[in-house]
Protein backbone atom coordinates (compact mmCIF):
# COMPACT_ATOMS: atom_id res chain seq x y z
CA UNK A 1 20.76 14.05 18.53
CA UNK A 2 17.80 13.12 20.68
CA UNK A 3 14.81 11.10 19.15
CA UNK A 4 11.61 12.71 20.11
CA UNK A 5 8.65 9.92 20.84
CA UNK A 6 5.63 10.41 17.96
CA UNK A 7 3.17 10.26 20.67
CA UNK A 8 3.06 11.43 24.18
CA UNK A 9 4.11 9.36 26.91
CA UNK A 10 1.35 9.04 28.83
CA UNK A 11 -1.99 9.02 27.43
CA UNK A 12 -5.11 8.46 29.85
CA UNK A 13 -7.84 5.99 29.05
CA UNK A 14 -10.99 5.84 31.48
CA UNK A 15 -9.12 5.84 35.06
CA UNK A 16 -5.60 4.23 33.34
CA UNK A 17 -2.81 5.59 31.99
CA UNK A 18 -1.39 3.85 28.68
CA UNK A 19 2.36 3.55 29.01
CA UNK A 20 5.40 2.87 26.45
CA UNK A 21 6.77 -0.28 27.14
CA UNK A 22 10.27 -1.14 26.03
CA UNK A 23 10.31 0.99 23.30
CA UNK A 24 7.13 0.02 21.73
CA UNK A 25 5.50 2.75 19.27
CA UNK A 26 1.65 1.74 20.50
CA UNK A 27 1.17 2.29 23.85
CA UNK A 28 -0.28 -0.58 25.83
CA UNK A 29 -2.27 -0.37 29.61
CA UNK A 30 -0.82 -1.88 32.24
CA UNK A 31 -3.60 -3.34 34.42
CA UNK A 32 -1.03 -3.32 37.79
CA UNK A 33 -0.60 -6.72 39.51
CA UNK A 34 -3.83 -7.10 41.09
CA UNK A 35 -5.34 -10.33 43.09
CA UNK A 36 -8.20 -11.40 45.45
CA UNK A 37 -8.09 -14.10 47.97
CA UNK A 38 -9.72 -17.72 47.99
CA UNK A 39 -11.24 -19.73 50.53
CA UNK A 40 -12.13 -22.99 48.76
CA UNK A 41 -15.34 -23.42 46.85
CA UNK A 42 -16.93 -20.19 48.22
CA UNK A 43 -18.04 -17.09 46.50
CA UNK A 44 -15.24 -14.69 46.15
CA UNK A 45 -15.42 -11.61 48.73
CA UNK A 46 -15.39 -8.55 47.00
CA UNK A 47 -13.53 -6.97 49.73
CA UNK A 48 -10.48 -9.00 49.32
CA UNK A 49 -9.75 -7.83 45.54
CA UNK A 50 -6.50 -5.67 46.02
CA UNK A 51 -5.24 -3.30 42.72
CA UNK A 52 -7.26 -1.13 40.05
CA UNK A 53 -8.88 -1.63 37.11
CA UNK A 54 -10.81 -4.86 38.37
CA UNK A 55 -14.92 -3.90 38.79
CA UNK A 56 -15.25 -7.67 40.62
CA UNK A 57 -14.14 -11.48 40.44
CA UNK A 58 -16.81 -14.02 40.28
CA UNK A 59 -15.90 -18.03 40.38
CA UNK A 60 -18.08 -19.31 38.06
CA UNK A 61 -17.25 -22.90 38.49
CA UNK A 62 -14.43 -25.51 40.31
CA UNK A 63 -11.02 -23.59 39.87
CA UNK A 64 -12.69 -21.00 37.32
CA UNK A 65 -12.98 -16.80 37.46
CA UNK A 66 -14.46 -14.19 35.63
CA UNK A 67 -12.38 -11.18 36.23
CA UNK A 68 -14.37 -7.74 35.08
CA UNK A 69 -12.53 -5.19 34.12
CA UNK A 70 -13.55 -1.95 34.87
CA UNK A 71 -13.04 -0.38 31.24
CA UNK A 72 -13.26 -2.40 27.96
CA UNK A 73 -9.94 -2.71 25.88
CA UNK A 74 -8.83 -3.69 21.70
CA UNK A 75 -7.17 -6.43 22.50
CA UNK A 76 -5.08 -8.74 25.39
CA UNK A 77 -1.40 -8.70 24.61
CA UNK A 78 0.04 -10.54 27.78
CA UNK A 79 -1.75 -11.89 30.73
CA UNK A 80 0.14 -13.65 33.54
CA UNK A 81 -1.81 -15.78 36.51
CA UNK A 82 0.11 -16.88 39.57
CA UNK A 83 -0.86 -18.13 42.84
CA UNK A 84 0.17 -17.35 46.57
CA UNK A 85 -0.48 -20.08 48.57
CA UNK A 86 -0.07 -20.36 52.64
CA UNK A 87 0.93 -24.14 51.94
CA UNK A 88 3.23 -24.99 49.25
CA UNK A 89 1.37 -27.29 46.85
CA UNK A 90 3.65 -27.88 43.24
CA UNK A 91 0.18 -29.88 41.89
CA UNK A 92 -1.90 -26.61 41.28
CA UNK A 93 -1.07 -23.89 39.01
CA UNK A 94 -3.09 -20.67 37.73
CA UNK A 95 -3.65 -20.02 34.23
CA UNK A 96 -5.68 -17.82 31.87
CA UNK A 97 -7.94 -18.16 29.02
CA UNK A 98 -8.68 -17.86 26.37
CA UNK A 99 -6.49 -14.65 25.67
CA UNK A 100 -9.06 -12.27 24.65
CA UNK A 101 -11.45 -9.81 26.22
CA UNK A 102 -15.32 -10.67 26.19
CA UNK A 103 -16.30 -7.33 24.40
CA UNK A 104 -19.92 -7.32 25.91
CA UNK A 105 -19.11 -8.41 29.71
CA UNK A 106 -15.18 -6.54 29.37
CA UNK A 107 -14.45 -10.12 31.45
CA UNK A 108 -11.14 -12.59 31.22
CA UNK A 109 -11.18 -16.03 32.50
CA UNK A 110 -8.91 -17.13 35.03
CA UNK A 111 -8.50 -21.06 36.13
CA UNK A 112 -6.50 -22.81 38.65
CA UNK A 113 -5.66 -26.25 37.51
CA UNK A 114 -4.39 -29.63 39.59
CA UNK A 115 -1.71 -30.74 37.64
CA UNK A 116 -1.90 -34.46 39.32
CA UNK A 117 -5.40 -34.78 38.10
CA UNK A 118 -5.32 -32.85 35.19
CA UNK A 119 -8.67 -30.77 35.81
CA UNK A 120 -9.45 -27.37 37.16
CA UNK A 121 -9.36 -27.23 41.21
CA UNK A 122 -10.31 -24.95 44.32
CA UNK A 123 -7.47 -23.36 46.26
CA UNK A 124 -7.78 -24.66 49.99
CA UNK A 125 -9.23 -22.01 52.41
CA UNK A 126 -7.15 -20.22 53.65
CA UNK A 127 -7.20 -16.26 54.28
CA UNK A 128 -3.11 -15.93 52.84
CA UNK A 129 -4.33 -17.80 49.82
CA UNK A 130 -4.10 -15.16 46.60
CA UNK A 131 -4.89 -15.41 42.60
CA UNK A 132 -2.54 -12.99 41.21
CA UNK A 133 -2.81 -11.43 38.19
CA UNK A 134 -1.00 -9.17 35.53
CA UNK A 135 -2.44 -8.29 32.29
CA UNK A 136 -1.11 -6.03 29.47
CA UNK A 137 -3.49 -4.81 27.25
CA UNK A 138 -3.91 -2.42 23.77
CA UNK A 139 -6.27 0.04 22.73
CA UNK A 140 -6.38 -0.84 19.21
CA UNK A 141 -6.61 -3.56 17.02
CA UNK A 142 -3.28 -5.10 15.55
């Protein structure tokens, strides 16, 4: 016999669809991979922010992003940084923190750290250098 689904399997939420994800009984949104380019200490350019569901990026400090999200969600349940760097450099990494959303701004903080030094750090400028990121994120509280 075939198991119908309680709920259907896409629901829409502001411009998003909320998807079942391996079999999970609450759907979640996928914010697709999304990621804006850096060129050092600079202001990020607007322009350069590829993927939906991002209303802007801001740096607001060495190695440090606000990312603003165009609708508010519940609650973070993944979120995955990465970076794409011309230049391979193993010292710097991107994370992100702390995992919750800032319910009045709808922001999440992204940082790119130098693991040598311990501390957060620019990305060299360069146009092929990317912040990449992924989150998954629920409509309702746990």
């Amino acid at each position: 016999p075939r198991v119908q689904h309680p709920r259907p399997l896409v629901q829409l939420m502001a411009a998003l669809p909320f998807l079942p994800i391996l079999s999970m009984l609450v759907p979640i949104v996928l914010l697709w991979p999304f990621s804006w380019a850096r060129y050092g200490a600079n202001p990020v350019v607007q322009s350069t922010i590829r993927g939906r569901g991002v209303e802007s990026v801001t740096r607001t400090g060495v190695g440090t992003f606000d990312v603003k999200l165009q609708d508010q969600y519940a609650r973070v349940l993944s979120m995955h940084a990465t970076l794409q760097l011309a230049v391979a450099d193993d010292k710097l990494a991107a994370n992100v923190g702390p995992e919750t959303i800032n319910a009045t701004t709808r922001t999440v903080t992204v940082r790119v750290y130098d693991a040598s030094a311990a501390a957060p750090a620019d990305v060299a400028p360069d146009a092929q250098n990317r912040v990449n990121l992924l989150l998954f994120l629920g409509n309702s509280s746990p």
